[in-house]
Protein backbone atom coordinates (compact mmCIF):
# COMPACT_ATOMS: atom_id res chain seq x y z
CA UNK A 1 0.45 2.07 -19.28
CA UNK A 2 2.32 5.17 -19.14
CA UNK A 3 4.78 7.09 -17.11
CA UNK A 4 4.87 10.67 -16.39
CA UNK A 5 8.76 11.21 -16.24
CA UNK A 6 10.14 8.71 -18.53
CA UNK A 7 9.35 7.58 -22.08
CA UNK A 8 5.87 5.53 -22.39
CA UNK A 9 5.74 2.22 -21.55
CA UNK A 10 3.42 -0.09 -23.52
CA UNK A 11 -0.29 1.09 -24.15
CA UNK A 12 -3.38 -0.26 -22.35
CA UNK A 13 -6.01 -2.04 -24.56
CA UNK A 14 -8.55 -1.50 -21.76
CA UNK A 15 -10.98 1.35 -21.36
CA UNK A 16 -8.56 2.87 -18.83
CA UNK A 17 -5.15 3.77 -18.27
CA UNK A 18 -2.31 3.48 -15.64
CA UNK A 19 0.65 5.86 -14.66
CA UNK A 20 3.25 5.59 -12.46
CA UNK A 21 6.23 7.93 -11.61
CA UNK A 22 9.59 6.95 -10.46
CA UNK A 23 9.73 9.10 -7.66
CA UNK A 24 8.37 6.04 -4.85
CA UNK A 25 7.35 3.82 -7.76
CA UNK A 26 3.86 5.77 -7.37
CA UNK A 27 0.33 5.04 -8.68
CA UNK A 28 -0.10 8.55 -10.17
CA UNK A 29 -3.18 7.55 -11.79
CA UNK A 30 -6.15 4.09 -12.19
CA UNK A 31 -8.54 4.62 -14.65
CA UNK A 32 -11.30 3.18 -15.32
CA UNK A 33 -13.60 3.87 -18.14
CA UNK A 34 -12.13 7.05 -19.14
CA UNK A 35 -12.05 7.90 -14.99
CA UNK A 36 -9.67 8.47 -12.69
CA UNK A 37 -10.32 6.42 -9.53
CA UNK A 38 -7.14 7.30 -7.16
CA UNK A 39 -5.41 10.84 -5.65
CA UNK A 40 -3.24 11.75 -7.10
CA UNK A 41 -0.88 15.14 -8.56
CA UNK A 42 -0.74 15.91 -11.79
CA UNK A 43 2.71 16.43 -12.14
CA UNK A 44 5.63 14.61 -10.76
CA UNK A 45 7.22 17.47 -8.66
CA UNK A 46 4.16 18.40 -6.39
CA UNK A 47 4.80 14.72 -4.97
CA UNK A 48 8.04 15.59 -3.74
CA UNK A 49 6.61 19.10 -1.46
CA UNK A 50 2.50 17.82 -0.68
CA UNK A 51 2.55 14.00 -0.49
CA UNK A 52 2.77 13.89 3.34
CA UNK A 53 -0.58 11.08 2.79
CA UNK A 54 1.43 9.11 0.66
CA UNK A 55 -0.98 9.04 -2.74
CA UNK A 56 -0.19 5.62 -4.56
CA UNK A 57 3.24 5.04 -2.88
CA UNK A 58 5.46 1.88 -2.35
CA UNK A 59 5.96 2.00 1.12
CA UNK A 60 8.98 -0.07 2.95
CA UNK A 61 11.09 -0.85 4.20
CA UNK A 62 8.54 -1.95 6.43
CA UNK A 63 4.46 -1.00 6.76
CA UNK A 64 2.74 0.57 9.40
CA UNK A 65 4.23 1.41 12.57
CA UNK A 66 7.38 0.18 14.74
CA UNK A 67 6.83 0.10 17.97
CA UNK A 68 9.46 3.39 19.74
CA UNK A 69 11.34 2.87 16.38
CA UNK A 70 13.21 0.32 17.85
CA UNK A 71 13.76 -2.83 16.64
CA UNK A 72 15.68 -5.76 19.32
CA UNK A 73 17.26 -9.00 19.41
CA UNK A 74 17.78 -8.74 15.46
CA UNK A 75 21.79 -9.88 14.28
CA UNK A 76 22.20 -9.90 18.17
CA UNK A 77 21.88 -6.02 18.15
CA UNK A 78 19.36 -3.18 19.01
CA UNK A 79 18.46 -1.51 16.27
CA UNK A 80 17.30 2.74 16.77
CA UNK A 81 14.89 3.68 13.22
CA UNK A 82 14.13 7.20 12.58
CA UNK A 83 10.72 8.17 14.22
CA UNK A 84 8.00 10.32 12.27
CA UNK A 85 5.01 8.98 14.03
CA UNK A 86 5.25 10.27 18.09
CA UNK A 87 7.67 7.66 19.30
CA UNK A 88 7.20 5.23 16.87
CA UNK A 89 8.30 4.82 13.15
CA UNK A 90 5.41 4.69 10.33
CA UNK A 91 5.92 3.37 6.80
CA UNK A 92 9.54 2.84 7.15
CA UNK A 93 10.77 6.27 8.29
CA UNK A 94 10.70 9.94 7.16
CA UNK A 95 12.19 8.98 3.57
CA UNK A 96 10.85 5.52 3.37
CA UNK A 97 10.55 3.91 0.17
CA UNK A 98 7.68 5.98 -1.10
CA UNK A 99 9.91 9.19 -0.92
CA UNK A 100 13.29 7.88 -2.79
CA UNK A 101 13.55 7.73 -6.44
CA UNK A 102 13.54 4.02 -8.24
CA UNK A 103 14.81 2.55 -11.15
CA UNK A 104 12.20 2.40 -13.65
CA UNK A 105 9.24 2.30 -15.20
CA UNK A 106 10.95 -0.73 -17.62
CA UNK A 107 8.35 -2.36 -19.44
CA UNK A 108 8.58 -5.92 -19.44
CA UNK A 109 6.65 -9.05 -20.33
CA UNK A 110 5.48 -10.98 -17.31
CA UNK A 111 3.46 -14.26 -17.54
CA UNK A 112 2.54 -13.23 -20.75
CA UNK A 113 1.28 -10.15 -20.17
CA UNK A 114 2.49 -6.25 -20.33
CA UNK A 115 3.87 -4.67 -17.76
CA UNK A 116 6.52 -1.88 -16.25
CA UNK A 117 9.06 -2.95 -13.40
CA UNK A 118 10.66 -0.99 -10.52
CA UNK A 119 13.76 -1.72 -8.41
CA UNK A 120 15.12 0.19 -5.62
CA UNK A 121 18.10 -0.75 -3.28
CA UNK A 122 18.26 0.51 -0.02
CA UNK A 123 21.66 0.31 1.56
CA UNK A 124 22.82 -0.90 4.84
CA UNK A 125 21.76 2.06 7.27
CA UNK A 126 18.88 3.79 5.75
CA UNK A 127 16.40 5.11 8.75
CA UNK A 128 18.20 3.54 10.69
CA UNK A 129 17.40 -0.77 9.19
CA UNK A 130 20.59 -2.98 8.73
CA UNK A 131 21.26 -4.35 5.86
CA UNK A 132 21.54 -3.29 1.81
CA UNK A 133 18.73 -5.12 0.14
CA UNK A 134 16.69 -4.42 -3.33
CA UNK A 135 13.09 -4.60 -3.94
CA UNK A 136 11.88 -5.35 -7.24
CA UNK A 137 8.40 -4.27 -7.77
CA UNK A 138 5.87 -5.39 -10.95
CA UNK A 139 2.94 -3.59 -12.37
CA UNK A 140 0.97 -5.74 -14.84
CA UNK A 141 -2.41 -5.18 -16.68
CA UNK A 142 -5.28 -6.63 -18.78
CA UNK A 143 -8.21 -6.61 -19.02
CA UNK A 144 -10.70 -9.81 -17.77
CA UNK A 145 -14.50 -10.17 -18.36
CA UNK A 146 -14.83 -6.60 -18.99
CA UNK A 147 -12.89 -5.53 -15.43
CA UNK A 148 -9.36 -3.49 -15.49
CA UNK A 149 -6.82 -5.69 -13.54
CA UNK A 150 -3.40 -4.20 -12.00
CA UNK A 151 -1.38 -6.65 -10.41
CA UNK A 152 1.17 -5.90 -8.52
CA UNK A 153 3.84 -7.73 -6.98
CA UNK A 154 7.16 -7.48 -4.97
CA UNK A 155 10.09 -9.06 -4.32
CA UNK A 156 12.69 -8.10 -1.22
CA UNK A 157 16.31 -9.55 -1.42
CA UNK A 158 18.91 -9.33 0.52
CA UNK A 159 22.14 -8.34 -1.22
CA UNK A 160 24.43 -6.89 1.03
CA UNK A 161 27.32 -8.53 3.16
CA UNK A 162 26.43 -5.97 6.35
CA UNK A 163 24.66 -8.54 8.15
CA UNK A 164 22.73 -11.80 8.13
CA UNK A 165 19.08 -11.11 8.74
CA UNK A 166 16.91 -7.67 8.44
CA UNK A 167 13.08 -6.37 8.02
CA UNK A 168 11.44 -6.26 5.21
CA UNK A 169 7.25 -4.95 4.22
CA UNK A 170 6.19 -3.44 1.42
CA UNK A 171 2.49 -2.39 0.55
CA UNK A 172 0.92 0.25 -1.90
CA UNK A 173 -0.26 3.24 -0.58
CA UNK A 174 -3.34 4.46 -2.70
CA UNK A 175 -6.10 6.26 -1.99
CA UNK A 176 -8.98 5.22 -3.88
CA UNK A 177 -12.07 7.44 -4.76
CA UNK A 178 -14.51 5.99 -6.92
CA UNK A 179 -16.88 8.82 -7.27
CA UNK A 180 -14.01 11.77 -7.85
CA UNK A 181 -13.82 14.69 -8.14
CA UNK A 182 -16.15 14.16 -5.26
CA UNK A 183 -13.81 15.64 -2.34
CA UNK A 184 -15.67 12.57 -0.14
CA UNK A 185 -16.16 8.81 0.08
CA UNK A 186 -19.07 9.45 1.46
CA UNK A 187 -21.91 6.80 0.03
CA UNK A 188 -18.94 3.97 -0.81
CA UNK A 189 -21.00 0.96 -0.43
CA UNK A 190 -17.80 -1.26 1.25
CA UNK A 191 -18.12 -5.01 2.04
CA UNK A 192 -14.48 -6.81 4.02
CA UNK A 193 -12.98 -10.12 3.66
CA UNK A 194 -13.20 -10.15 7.33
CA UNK A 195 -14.06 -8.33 10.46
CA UNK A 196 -10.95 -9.16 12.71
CA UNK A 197 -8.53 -7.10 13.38
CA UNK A 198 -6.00 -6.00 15.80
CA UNK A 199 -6.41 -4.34 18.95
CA UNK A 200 -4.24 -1.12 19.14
CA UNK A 201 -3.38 0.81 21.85
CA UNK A 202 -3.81 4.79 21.64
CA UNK A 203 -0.57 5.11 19.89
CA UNK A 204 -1.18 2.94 17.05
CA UNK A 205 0.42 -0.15 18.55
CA UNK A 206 -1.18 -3.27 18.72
CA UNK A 207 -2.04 -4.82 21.95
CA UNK A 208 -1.18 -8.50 20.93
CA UNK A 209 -4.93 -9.29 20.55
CA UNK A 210 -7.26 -9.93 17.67
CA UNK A 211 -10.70 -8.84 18.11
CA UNK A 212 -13.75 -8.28 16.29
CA UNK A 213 -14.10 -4.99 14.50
CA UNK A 214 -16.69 -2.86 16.64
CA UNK A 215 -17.71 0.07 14.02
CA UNK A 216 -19.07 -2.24 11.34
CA UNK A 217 -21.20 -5.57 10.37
CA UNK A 218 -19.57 -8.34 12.24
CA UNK A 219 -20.83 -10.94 9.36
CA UNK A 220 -17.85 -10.53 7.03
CA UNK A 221 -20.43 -10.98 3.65
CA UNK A 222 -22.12 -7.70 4.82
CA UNK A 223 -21.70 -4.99 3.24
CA UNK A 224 -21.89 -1.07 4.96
CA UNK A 225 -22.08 2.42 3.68
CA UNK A 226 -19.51 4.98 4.51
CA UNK A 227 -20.95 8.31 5.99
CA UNK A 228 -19.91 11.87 6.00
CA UNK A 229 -17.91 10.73 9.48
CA UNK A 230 -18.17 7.53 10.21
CA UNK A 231 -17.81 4.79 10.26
CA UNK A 232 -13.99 5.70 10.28
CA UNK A 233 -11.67 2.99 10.73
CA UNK A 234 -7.60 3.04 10.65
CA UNK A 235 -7.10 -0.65 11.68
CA UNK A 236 -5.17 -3.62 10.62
CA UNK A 237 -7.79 -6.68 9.49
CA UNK A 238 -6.83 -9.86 9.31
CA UNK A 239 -7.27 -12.61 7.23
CA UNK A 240 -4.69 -15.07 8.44
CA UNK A 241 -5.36 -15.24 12.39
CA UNK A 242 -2.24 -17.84 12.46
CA UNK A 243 1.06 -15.30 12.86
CA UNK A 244 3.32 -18.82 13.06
CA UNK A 245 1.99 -20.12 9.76
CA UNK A 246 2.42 -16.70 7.61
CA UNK A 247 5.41 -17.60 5.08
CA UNK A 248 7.93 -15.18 4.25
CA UNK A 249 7.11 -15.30 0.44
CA UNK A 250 3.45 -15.38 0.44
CA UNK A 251 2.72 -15.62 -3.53
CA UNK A 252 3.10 -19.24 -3.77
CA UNK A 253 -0.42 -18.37 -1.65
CA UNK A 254 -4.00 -18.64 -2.98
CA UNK A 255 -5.14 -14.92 -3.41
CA UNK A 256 -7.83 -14.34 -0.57
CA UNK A 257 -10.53 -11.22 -1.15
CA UNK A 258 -9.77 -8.38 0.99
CA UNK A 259 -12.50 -5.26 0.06
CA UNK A 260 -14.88 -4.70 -2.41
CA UNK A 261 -16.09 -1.18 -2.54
CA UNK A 262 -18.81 0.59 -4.89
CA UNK A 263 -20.11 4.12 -5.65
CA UNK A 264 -23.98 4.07 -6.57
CA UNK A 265 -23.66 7.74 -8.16
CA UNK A 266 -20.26 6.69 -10.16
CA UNK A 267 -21.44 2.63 -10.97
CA UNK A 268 -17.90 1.73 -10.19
CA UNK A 269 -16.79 -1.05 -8.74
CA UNK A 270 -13.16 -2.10 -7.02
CA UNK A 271 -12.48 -5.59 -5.40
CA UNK A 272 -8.95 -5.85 -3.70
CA UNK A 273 -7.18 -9.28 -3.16
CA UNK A 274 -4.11 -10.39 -1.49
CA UNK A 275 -2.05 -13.28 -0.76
CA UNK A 276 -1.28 -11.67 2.13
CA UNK A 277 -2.27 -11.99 5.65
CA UNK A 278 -3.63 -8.78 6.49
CA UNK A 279 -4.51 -5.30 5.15
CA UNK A 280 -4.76 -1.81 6.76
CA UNK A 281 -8.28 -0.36 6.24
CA UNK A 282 -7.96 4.07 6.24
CA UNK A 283 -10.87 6.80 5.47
CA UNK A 284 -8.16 9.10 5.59
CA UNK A 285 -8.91 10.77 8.89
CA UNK A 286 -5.42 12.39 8.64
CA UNK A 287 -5.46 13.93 5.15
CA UNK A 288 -4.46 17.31 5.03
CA UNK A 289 -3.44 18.54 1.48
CA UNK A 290 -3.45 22.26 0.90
CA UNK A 291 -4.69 23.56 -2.51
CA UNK A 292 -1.83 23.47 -4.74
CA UNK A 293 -0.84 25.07 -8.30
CA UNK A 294 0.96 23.40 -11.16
CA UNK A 295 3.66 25.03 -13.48
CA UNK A 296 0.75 25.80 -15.91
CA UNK A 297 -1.30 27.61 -13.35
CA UNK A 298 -3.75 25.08 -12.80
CA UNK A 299 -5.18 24.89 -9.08
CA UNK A 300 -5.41 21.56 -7.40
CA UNK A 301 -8.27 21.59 -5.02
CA UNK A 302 -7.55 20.76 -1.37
CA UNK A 303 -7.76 17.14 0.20
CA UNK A 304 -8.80 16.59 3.23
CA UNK A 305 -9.98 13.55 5.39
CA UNK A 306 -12.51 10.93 3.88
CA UNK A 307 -10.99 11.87 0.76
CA UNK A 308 -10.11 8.64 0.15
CA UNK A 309 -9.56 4.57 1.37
CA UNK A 310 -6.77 2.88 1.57
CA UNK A 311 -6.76 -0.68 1.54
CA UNK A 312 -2.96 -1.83 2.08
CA UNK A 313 -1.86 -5.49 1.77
CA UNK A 314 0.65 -6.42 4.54
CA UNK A 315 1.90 -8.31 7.12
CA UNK A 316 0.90 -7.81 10.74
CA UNK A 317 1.71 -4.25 12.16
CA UNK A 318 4.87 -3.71 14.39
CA UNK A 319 5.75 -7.53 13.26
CA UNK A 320 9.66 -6.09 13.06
CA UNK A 321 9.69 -5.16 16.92
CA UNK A 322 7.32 -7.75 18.29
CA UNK A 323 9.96 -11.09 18.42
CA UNK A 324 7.13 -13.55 18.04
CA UNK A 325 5.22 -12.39 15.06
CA UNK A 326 9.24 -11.24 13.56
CA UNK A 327 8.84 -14.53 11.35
CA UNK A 328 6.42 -12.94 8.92
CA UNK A 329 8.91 -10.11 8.02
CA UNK A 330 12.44 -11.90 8.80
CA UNK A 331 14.81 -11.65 5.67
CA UNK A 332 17.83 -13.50 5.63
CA UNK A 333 20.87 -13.96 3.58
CA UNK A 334 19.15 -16.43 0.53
CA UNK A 335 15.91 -15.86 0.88
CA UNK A 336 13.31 -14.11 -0.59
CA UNK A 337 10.34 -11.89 0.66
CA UNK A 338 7.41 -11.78 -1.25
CA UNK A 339 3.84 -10.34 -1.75
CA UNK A 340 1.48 -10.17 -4.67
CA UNK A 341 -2.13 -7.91 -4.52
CA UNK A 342 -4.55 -7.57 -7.82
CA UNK A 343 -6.82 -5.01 -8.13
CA UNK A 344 -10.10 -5.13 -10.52
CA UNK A 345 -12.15 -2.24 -10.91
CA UNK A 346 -14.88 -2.05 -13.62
CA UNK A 347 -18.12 0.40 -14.77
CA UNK A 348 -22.08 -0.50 -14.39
């Protein structure tokens, strides 16, 4: 494992390599078998202008989208967030998480095992949440019956004396490609953990109901292939259909399997899991990255949509401003939020 603005963390043994950047505690690159399997830049500095899809971010403070950026009833108060989605807020606001700088890479030893860790506090106010509180995130790595395994993990506390309870989500935001520098997923072989998901309304929002997926196999252990267009989803599945049961910290949690996906042209393989309850699902229908040049004068080839899937761990979408599913996502003083996601990627 490296990183691309600090000194190098520890090495990978594996026939790949990871690097992260500070800026958003970013996935800059995955590789597997000598190939790169995410978007990315190639230098640090383009992130901060072009990364309006947010390429291997940390998102928080919370995922997805708030309902009118507004979050009620929470320390007795209404709470206004900065909107960058229409009315509502998305990924935790104009300069969420994935745009501030973090602490980090540190390498550490976790569970035995090499790794680099990130922390970021985010003080009482910032677009608009209450509350100072610090996320600690984890990258670790190995390598297991010939597959390259990132784990990563998070931890949410709250550390400031502003209030008593807040919001907290945090997911990764990568786009993953595994026949690049194909500009297309196009011919991704994709099987779910599951084919429920939840019903949105035009704006994003979800209607309160959990349905089954229309677009794709409804037998879960089916697999499709993506086209050229479609099928195209943007949609929250979940695993966990039980809002009441989902526990704040959900690592203590058995991991559960939420994509596979697979390139016949590439031979790679990636299978996502989660002990989280749910996971956004993107082909990038919104991708609009101009091409770009580096300091050196290399040109970046434009992205554009379908240039790559997202799979993104989380809690339910607009939990924060819908009261009854708020117990997934409620942080008080002396507890701890928590989430941990492994991905395994490996070569025909």
């Amino acid at each position: 494992m490296s990183s691309s603005n600090t000194a190098a963390a520890a090495a990978d043994h594996a026939a790949s390599a990871f690097t992260f950047i500070s800026r958003g505690a970013i996935i800059q690159e995955f590789k597997v078998a000598g190939r790169n399997i995410v978007q990315n830049f190639p230098e640090a500095s383009l992130y901060n202008t072009y990364n309006a899809p947010h390429f291997g971010e940390t998102i928080g403070r919370t995922t997805n989208r708030v309902k009118d950026a507004k979050i009620s009833n929470l320390n007795g108060k209404t709470y206004t967030l900065n909107a960058n989605n229409g009315s509502n807020s998305l990924h935790g606001g104009p300069t969420g998480w994935g745009k501030r700088d973090w602490q980090g890479p540190k390498p550490v030893n976790r569970n035995g095992k090499e790794g680099v860790e990130f922390k970021y506090l985010s003080k009482d106010g910032e677009e608009g949440y209450p509350g100072a509180v610090e996320c600690t995130c984890w990258y670790t790595a190995w390598t297991e019956d010939g597959k390259t395994v990132l784990e990563i993990e998070y931890q949410v506390d709250l550390v400031g004396d502003e209030c008593e309870e807040t919001v907290v989500g945090v997911t990764n935001h990568s786009y993953f490609n595994l026949n690049l520098p194909s500009s297309t997923v196009a011919g991704t072989v994709v099987t779910l953990g599951t084919t429920s998901y939840l019903e949105i309304s035009p704006d994003g929002i979800p209607t309160g109901n959990i349905k089954t997926y229309p677009s794709i196999p409804s037998n879960p252990s089916e697999s499709f292939t993506l086209g050229e267009t479609d099928p195209d989803p943007d949609d929250c599945f979940v695993i966990n259909e039980s809002p009441s049961s989902i526990p704040l910290d959900t690592r203590p949690l058995p991991l559960n399997m939420l994509a596979t996906l697979y390139h016949p042209d590439s031979g790679l393989h990636l299978e996502v899991s989660s002990t989280e309850p749910a996971f956004q699902f993107y082909t990038g229908r919104f991708v609009d990255v101009p091409e770009v040049e580096t300091s050196t004068g290399e040109k970046v080839p434009a992205r554009g949509k379908r240039c790559g899937i997202c799979v993104e761990p989380s809690r339910y979408v607009d939990c924060a401003g819908r009261e009854e599913w708020r117990s997934q996502c409620l942080l008080r003083k002396g507890e701890v939020w928590g989430a941990k996601s492994v991905y395994k990627s490996w070569k025909d």
